[in-house]
PDB file of N, CA and C in Angstrom:
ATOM      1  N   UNK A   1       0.818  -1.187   0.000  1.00  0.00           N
ATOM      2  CA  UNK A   1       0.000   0.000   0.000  1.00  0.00           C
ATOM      3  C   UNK A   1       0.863   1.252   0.000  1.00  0.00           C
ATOM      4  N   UNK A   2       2.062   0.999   0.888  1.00  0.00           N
ATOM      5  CA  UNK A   2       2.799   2.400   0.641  1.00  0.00           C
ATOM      6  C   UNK A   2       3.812   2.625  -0.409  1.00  0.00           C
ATOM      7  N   UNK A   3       4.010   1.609  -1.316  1.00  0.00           N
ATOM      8  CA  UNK A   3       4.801   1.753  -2.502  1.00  0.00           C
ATOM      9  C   UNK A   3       4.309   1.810  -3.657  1.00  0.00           C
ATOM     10  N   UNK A   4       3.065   1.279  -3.700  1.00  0.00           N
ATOM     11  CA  UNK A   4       2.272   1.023  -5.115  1.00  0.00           C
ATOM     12  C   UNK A   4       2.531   0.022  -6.004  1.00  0.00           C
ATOM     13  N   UNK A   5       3.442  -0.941  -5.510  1.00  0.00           N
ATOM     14  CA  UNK A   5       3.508  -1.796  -5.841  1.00  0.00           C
ATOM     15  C   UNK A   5       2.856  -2.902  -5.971  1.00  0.00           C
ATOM     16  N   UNK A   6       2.093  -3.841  -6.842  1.00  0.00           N
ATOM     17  CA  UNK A   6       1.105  -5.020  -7.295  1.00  0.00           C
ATOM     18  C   UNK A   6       1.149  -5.721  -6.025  1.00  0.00           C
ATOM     19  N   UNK A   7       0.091  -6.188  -5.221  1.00  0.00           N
ATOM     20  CA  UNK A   7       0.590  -7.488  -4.233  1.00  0.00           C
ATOM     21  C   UNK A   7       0.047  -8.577  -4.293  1.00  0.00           C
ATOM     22  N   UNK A   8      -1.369  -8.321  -5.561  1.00  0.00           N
ATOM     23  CA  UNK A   8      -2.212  -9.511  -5.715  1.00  0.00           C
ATOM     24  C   UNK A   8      -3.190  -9.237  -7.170  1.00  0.00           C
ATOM     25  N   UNK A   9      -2.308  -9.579  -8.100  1.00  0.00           N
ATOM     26  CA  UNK A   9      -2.517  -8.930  -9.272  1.00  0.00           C
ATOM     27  C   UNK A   9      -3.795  -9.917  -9.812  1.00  0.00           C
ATOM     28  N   UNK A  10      -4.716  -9.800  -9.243  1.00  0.00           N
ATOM     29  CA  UNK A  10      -6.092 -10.761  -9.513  1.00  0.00           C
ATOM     30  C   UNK A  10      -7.650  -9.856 -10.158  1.00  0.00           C
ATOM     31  N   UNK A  11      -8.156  -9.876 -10.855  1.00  0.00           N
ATOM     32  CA  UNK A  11      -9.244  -9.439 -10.878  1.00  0.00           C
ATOM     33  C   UNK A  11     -10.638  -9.396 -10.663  1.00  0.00           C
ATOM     34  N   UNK A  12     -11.593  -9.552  -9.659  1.00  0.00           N
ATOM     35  CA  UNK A  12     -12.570 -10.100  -9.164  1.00  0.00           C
ATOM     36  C   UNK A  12     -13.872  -9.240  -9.843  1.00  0.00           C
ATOM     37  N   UNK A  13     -14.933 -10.022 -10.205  1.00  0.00           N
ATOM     38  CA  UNK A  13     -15.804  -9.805 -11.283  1.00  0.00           C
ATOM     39  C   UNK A  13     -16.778  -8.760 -10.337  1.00  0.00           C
ATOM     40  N   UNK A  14     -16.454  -8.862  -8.900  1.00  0.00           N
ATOM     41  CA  UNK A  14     -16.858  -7.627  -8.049  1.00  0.00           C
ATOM     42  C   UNK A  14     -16.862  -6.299  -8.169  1.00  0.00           C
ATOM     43  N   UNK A  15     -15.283  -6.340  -8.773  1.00  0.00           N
ATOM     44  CA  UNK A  15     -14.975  -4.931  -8.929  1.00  0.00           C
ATOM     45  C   UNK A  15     -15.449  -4.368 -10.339  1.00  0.00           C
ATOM     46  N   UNK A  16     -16.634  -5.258 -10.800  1.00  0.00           N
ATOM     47  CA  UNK A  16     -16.989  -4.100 -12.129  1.00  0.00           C
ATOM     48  C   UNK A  16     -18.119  -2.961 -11.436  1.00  0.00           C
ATOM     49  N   UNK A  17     -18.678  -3.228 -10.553  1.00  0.00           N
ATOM     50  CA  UNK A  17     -18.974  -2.056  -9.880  1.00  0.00           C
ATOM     51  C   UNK A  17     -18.592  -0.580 -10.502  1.00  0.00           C
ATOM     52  N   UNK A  18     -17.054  -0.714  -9.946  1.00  0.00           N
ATOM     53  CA  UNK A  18     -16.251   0.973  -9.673  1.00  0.00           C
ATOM     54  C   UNK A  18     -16.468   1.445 -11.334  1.00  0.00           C
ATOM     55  N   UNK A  19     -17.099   1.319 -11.983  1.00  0.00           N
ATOM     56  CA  UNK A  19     -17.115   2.255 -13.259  1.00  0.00           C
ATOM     57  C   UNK A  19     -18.332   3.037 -13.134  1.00  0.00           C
ATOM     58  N   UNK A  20     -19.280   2.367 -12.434  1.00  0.00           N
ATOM     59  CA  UNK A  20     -20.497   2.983 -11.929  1.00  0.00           C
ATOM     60  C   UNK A  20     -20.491   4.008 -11.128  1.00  0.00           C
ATOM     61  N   UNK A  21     -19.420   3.774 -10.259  1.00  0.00           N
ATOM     62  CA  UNK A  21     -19.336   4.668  -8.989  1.00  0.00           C
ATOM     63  C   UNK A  21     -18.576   5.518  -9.594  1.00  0.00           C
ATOM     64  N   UNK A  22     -17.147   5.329 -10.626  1.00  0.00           N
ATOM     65  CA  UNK A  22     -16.912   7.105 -10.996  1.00  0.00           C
ATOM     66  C   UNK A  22     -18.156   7.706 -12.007  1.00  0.00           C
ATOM     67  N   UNK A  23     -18.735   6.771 -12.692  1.00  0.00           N
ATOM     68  CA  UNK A  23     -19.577   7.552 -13.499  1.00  0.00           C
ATOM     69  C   UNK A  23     -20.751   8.449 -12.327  1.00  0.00           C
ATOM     70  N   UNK A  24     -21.033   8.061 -11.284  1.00  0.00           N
ATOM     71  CA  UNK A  24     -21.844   8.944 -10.243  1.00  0.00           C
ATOM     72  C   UNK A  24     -20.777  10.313  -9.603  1.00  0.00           C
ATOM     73  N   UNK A  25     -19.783  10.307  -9.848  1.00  0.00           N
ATOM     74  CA  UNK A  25     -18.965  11.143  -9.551  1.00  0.00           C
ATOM     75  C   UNK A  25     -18.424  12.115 -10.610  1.00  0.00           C
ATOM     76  N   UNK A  26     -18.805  11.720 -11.398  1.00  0.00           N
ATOM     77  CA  UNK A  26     -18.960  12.798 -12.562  1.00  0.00           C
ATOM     78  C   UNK A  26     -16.899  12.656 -13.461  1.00  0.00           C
ATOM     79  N   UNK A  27     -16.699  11.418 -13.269  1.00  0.00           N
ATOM     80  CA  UNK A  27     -15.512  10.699 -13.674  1.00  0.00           C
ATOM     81  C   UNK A  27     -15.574   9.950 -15.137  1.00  0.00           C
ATOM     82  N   UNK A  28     -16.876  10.231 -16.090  1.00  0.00           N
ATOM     83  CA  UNK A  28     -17.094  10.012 -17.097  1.00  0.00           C
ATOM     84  C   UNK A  28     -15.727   8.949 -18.130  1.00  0.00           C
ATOM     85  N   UNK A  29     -14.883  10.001 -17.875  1.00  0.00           N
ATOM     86  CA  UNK A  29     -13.770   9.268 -19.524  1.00  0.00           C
ATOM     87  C   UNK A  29     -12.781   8.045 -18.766  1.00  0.00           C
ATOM     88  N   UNK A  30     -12.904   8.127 -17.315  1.00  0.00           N
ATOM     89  CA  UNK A  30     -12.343   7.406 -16.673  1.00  0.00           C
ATOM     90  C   UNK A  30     -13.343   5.983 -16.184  1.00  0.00           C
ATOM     91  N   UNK A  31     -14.117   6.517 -15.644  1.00  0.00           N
ATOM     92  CA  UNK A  31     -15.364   5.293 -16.009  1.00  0.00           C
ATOM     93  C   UNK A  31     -15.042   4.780 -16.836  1.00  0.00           C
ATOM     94  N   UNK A  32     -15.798   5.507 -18.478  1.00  0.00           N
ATOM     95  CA  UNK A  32     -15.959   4.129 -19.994  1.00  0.00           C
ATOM     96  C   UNK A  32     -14.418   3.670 -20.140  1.00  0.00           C
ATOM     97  N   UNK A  33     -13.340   4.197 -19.747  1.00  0.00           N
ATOM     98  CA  UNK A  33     -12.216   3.408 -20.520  1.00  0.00           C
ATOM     99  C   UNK A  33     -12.227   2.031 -19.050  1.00  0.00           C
ATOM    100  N   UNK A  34     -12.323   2.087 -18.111  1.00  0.00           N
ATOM    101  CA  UNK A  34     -12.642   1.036 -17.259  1.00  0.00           C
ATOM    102  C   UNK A  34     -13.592   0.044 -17.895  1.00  0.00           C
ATOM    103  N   UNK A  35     -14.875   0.279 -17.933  1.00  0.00           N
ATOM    104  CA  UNK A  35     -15.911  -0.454 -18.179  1.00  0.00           C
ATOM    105  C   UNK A  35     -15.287  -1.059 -19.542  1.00  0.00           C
ATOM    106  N   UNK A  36     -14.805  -0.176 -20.271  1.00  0.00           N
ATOM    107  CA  UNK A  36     -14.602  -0.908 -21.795  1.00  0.00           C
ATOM    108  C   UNK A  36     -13.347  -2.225 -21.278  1.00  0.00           C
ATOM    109  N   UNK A  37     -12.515  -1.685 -20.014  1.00  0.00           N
ATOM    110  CA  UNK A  37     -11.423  -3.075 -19.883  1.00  0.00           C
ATOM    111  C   UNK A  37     -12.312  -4.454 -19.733  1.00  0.00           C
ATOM    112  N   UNK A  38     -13.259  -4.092 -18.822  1.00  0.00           N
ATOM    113  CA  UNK A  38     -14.170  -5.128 -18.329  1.00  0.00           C
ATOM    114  C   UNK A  38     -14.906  -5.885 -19.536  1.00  0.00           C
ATOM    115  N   UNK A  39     -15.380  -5.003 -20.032  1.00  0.00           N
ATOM    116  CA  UNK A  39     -16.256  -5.133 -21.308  1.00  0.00           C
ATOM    117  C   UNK A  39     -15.398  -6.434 -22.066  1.00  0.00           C
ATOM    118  N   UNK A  40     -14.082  -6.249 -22.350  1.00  0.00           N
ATOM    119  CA  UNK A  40     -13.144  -7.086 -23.235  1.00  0.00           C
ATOM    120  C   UNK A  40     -12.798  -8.546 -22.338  1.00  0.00           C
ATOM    121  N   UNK A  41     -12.697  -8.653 -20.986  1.00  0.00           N
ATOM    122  CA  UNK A  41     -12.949  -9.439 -20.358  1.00  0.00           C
ATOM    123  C   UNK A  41     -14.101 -10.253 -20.701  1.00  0.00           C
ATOM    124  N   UNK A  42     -14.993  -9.725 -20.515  1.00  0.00           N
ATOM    125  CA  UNK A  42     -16.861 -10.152 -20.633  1.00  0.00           C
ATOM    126  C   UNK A  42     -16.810 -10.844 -21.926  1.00  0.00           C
ATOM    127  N   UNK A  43     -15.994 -10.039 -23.153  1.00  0.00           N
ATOM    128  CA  UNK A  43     -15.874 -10.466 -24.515  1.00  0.00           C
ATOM    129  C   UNK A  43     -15.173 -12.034 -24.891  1.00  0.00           C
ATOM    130  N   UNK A  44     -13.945 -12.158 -24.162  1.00  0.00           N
ATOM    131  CA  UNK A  44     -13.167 -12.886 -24.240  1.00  0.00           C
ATOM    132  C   UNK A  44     -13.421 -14.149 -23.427  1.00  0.00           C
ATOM    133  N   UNK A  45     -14.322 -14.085 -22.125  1.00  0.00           N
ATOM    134  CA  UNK A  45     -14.584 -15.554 -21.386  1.00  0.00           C
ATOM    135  C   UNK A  45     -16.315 -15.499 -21.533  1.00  0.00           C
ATOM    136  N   UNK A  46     -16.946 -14.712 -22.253  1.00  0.00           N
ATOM    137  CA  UNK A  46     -18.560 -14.653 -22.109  1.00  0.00           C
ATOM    138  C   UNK A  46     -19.188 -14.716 -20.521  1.00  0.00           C
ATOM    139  N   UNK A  47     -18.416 -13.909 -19.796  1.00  0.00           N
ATOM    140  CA  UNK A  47     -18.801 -13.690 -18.706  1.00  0.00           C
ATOM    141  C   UNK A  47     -17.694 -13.173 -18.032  1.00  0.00           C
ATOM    142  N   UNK A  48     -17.513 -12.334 -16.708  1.00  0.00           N
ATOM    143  CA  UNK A  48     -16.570 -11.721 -16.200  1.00  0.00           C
ATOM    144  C   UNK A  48     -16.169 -12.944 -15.063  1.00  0.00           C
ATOM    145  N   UNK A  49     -15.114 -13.689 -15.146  1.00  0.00           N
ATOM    146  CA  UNK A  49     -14.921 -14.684 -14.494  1.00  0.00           C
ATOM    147  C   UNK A  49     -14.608 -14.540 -13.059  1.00  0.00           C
ATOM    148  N   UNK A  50     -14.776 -14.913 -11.937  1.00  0.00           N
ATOM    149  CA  UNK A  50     -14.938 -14.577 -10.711  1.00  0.00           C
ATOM    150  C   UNK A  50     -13.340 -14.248 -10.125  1.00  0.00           C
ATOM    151  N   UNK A  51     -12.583 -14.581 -10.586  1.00  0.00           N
ATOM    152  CA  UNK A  51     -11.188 -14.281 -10.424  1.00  0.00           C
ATOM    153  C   UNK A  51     -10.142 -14.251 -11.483  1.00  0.00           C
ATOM    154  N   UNK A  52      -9.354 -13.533 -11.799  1.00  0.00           N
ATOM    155  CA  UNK A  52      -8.956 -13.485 -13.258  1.00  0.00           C
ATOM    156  C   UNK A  52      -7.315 -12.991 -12.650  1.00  0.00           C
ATOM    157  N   UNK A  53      -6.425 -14.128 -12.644  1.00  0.00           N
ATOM    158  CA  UNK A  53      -5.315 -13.492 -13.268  1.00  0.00           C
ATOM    159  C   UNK A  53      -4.851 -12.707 -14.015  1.00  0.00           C
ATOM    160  N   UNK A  54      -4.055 -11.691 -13.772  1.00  0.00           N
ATOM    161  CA  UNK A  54      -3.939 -10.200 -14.665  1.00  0.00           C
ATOM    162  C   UNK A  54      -2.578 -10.473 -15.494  1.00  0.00           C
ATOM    163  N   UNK A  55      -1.478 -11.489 -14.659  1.00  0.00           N
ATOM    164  CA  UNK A  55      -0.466 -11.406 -15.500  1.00  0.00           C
ATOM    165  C   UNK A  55      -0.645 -12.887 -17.172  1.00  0.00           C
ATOM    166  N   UNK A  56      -1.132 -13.311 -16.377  1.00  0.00           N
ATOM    167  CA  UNK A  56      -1.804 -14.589 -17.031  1.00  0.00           C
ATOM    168  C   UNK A  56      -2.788 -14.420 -17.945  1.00  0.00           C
ATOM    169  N   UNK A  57      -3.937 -13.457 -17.846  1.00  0.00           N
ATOM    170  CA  UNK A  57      -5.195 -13.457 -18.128  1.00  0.00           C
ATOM    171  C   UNK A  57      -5.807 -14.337 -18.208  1.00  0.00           C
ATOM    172  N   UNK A  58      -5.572 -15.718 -17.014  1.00  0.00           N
ATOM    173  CA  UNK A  58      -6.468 -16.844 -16.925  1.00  0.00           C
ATOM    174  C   UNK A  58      -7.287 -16.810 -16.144  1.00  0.00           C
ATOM    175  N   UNK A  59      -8.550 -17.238 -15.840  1.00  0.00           N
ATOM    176  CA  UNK A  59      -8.979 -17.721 -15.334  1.00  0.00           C
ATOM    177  C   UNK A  59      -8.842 -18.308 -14.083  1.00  0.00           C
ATOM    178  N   UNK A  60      -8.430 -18.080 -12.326  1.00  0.00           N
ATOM    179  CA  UNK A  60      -7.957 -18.916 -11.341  1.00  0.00           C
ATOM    180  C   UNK A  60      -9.180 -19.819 -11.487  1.00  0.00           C
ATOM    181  N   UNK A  61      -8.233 -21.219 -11.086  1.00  0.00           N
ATOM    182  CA  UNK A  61      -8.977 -22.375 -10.749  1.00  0.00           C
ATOM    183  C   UNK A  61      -9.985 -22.452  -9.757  1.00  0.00           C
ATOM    184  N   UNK A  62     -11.169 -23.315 -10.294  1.00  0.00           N
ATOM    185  CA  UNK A  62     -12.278 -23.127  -9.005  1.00  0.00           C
ATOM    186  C   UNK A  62     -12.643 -21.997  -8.579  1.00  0.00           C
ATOM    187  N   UNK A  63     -12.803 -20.608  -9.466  1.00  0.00           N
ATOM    188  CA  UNK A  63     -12.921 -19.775  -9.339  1.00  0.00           C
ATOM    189  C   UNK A  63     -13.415 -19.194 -10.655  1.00  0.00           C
ATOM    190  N   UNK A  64     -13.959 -19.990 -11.817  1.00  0.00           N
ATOM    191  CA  UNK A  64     -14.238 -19.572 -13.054  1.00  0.00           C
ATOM    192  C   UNK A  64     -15.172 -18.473 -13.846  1.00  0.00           C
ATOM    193  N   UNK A  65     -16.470 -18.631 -13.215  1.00  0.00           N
ATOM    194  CA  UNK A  65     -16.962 -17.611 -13.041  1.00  0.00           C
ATOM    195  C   UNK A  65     -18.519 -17.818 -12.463  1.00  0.00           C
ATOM    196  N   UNK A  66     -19.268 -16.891 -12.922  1.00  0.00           N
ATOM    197  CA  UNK A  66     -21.020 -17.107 -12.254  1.00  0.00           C
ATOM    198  C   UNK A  66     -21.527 -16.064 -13.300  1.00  0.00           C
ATOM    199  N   UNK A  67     -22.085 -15.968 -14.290  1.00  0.00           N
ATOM    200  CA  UNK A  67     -23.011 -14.788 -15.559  1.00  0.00           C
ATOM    201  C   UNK A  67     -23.568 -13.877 -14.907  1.00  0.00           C
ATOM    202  N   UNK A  68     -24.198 -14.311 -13.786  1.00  0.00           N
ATOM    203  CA  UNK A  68     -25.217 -13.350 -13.141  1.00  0.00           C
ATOM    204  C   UNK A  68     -24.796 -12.089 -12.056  1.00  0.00           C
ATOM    205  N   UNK A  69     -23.199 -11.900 -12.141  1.00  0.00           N
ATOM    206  CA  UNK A  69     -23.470 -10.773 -11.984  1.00  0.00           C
ATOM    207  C   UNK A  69     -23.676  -9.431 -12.200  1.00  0.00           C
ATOM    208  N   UNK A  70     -24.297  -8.941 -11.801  1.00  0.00           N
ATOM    209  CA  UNK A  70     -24.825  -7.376 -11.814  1.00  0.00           C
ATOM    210  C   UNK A  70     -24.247  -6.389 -12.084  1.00  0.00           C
ATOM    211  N   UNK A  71     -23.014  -6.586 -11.543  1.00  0.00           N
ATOM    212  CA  UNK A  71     -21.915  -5.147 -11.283  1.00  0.00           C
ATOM    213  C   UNK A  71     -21.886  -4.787 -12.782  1.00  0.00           C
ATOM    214  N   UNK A  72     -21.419  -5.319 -13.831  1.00  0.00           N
ATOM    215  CA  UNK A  72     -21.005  -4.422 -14.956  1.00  0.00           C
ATOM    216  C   UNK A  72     -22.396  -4.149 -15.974  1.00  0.00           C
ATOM    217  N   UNK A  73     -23.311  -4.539 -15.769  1.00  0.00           N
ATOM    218  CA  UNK A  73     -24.686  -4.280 -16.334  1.00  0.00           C
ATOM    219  C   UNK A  73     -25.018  -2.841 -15.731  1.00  0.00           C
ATOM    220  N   UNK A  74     -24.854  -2.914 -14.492  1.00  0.00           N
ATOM    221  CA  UNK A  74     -25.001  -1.409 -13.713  1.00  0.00           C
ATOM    222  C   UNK A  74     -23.880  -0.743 -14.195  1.00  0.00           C
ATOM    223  N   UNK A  75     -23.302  -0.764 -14.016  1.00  0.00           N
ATOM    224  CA  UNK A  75     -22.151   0.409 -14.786  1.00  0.00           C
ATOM    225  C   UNK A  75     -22.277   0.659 -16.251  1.00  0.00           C
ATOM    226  N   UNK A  76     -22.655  -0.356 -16.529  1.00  0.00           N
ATOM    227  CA  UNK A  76     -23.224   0.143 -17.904  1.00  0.00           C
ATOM    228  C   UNK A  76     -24.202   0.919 -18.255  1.00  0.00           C
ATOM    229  N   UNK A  77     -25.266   0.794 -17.574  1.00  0.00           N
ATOM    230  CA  UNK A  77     -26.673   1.320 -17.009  1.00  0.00           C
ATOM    231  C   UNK A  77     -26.133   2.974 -16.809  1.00  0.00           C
ATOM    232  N   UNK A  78     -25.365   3.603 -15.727  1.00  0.00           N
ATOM    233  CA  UNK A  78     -25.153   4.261 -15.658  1.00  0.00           C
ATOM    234  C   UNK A  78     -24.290   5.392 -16.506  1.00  0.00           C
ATOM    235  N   UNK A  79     -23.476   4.453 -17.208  1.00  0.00           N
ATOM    236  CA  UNK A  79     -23.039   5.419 -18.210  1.00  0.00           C
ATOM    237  C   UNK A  79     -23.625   6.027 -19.478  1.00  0.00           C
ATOM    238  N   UNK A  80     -24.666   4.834 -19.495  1.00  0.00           N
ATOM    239  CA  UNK A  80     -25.604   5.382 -20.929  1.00  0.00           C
ATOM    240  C   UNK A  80     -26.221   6.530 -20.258  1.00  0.00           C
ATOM    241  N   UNK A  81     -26.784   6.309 -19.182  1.00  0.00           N
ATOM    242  CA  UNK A  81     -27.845   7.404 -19.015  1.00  0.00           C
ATOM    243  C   UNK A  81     -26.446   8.503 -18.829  1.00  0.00           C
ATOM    244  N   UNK A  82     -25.424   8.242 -18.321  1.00  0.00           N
ATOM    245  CA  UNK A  82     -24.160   9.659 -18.525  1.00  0.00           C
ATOM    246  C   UNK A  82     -24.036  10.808 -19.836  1.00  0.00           C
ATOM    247  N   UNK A  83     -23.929   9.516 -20.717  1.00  0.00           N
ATOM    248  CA  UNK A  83     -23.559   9.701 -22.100  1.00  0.00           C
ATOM    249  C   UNK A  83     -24.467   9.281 -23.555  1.00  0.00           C
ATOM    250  N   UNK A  84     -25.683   8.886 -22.968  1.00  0.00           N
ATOM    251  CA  UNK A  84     -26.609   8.364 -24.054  1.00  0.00           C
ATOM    252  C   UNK A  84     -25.652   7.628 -25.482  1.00  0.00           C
ATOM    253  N   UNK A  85     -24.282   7.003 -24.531  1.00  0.00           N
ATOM    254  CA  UNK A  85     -23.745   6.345 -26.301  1.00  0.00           C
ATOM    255  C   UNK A  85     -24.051   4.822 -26.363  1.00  0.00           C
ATOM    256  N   UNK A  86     -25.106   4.756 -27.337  1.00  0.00           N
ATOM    257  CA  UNK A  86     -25.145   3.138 -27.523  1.00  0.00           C
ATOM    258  C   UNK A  86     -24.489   2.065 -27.117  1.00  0.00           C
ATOM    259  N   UNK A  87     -22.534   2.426 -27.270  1.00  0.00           N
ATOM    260  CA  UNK A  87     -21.917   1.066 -27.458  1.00  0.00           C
ATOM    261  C   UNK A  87     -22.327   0.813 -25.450  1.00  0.00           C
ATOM    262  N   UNK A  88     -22.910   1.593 -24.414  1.00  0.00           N
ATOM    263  CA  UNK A  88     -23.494   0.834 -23.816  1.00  0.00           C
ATOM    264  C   UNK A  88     -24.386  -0.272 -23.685  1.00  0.00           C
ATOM    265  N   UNK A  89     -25.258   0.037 -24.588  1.00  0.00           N
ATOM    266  CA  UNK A  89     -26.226  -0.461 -25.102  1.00  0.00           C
ATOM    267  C   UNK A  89     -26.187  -1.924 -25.172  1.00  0.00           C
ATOM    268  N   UNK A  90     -25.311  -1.835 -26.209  1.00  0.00           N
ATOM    269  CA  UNK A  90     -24.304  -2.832 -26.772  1.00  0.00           C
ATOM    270  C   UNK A  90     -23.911  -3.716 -25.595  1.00  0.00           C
ATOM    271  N   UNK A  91     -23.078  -3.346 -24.644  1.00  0.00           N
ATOM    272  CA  UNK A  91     -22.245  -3.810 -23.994  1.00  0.00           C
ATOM    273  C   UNK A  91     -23.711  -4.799 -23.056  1.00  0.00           C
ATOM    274  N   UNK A  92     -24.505  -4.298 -23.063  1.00  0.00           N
ATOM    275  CA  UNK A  92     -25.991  -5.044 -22.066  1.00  0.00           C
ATOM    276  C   UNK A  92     -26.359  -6.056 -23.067  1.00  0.00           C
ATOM    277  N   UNK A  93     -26.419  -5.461 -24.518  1.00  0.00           N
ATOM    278  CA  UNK A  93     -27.337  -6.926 -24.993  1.00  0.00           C
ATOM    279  C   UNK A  93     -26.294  -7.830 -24.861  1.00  0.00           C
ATOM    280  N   UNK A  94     -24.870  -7.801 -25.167  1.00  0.00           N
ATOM    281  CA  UNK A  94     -23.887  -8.660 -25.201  1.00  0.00           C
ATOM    282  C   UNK A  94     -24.118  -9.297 -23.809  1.00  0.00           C
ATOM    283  N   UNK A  95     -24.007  -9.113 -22.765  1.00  0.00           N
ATOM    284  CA  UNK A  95     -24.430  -9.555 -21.293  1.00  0.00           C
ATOM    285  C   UNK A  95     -25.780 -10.693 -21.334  1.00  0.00           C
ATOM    286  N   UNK A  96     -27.026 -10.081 -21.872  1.00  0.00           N
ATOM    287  CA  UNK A  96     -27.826 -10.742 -22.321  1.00  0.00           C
ATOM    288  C   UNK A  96     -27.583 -11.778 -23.246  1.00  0.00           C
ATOM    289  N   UNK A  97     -27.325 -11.732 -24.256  1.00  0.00           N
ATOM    290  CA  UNK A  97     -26.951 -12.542 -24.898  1.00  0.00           C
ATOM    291  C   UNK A  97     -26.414 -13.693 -24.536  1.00  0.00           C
ATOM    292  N   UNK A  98     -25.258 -13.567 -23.751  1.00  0.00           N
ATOM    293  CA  UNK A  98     -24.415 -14.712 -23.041  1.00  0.00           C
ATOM    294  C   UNK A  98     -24.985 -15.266 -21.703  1.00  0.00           C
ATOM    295  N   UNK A  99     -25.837 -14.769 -21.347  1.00  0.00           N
ATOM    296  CA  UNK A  99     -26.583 -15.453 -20.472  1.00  0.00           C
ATOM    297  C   UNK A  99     -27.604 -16.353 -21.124  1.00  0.00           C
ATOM    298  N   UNK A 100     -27.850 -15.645 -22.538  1.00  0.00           N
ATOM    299  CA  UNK A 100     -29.173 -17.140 -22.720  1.00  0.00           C
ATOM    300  C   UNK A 100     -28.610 -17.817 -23.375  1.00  0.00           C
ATOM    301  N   UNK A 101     -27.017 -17.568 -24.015  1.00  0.00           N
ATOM    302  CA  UNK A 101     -26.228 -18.946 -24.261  1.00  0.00           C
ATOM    303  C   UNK A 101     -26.224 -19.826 -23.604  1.00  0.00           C
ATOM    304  N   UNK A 102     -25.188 -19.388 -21.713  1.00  0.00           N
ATOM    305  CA  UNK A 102     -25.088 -19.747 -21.182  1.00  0.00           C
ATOM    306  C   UNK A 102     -26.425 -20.950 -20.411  1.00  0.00           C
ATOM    307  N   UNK A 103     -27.268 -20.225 -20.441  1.00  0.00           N
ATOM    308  CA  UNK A 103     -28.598 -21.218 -19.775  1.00  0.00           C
ATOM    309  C   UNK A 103     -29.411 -22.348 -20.525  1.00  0.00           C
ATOM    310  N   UNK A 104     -29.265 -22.035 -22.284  1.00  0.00           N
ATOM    311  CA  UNK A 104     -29.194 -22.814 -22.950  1.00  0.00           C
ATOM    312  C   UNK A 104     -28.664 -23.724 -23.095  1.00  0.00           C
ATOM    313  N   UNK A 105     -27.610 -23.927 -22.422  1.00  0.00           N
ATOM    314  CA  UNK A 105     -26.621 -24.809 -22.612  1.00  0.00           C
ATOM    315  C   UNK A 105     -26.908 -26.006 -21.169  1.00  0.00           C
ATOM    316  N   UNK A 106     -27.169 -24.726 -20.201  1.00  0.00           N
ATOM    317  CA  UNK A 106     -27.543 -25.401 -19.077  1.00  0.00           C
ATOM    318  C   UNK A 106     -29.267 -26.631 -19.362  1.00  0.00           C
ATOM    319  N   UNK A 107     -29.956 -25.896 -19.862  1.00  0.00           N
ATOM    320  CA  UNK A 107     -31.074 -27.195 -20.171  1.00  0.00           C
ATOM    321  C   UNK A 107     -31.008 -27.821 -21.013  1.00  0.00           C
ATOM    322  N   UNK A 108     -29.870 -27.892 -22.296  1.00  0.00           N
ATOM    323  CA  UNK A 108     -29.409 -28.969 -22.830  1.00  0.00           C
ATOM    324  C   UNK A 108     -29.210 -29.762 -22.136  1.00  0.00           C
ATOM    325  N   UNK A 109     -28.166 -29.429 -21.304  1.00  0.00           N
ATOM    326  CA  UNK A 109     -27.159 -30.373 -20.535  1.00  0.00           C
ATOM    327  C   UNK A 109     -28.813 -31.853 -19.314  1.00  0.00           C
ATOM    328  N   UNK A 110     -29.085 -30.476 -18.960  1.00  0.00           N
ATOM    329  CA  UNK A 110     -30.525 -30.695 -17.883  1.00  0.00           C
ATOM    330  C   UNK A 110     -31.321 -31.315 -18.988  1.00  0.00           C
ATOM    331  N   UNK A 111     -31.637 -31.376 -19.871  1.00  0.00           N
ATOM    332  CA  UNK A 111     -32.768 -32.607 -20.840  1.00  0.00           C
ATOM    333  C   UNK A 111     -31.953 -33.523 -21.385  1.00  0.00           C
ATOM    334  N   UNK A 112     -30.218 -33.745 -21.432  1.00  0.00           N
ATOM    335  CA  UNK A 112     -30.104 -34.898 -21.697  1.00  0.00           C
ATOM    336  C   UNK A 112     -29.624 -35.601 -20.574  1.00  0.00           C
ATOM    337  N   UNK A 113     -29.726 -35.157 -19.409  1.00  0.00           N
ATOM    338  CA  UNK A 113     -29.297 -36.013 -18.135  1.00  0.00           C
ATOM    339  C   UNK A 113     -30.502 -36.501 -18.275  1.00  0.00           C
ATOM    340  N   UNK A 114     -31.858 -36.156 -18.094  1.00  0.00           N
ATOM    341  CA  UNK A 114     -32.836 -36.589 -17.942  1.00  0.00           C
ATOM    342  C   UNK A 114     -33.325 -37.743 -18.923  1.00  0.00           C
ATOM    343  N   UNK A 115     -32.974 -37.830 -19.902  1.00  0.00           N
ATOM    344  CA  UNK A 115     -33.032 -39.038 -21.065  1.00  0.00           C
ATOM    345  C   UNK A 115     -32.094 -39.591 -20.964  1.00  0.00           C
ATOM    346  N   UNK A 116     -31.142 -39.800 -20.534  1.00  0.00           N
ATOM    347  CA  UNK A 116     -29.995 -40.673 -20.289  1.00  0.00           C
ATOM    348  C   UNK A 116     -30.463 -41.273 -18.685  1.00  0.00           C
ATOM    349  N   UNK A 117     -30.993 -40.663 -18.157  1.00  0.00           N
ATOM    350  CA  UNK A 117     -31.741 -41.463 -16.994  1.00  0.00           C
ATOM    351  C   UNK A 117     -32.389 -42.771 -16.933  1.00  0.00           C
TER     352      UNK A 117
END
């Protein structure tokens, strides 16, 4: 803390929050270039994975992820209404989107356990 030096270079799908919170602070260009890091995250695993190695950009083990959270939908939320610019927009249906991949996949999986029963 007093050097600024990295001590746990991890990324937790928690912290998509803070783009929301500068966009309420009137932190606009600093917000979207945040949200857009997240955004490329979101892009690259179809969901913001619950812990993310930064030097790696993997995925920590047993720690992969969960779709449903909130945090970067709200920050997104908030910046449109900041900036009325679509590629928010964007950035929500993409969220959407990968969730009804994601759940699709889940009652595949759930109707062929059930016939393989």
């Amino acid at each position: 803390m007093n050097t600024g030096k990295v001590t746990w270079p991890i990324f937790q799908s928690l912290e998509a929050f803070w783009p929301g919170l500068q966009t309420l602070i009137g932190d606009i260009d600093l917000a979207a270039r945040t949200a857009r890091n997240y955004h490329l995250v979101w892009q690259k695993f179809g969901a913001t994975p619950e812990f993310l190695h930064l030097t790696t950009s993997t995925p920590v083990k047993n720690r992969e992820g969960y779709p449903l959270r909130p945090e970067l939908a709200e920050s997104a939320m908030y910046l449109y209404r900041a900036t009325q610019d679509k590629y928010w927009l964007e950035l929500g249906r993409d969220i959407v989107d990968s969730i009804e991949w994601f759940y699709q996949l889940v009652l595949v999986s759930v109707d062929e356990e059930r016939t393989d029963s």
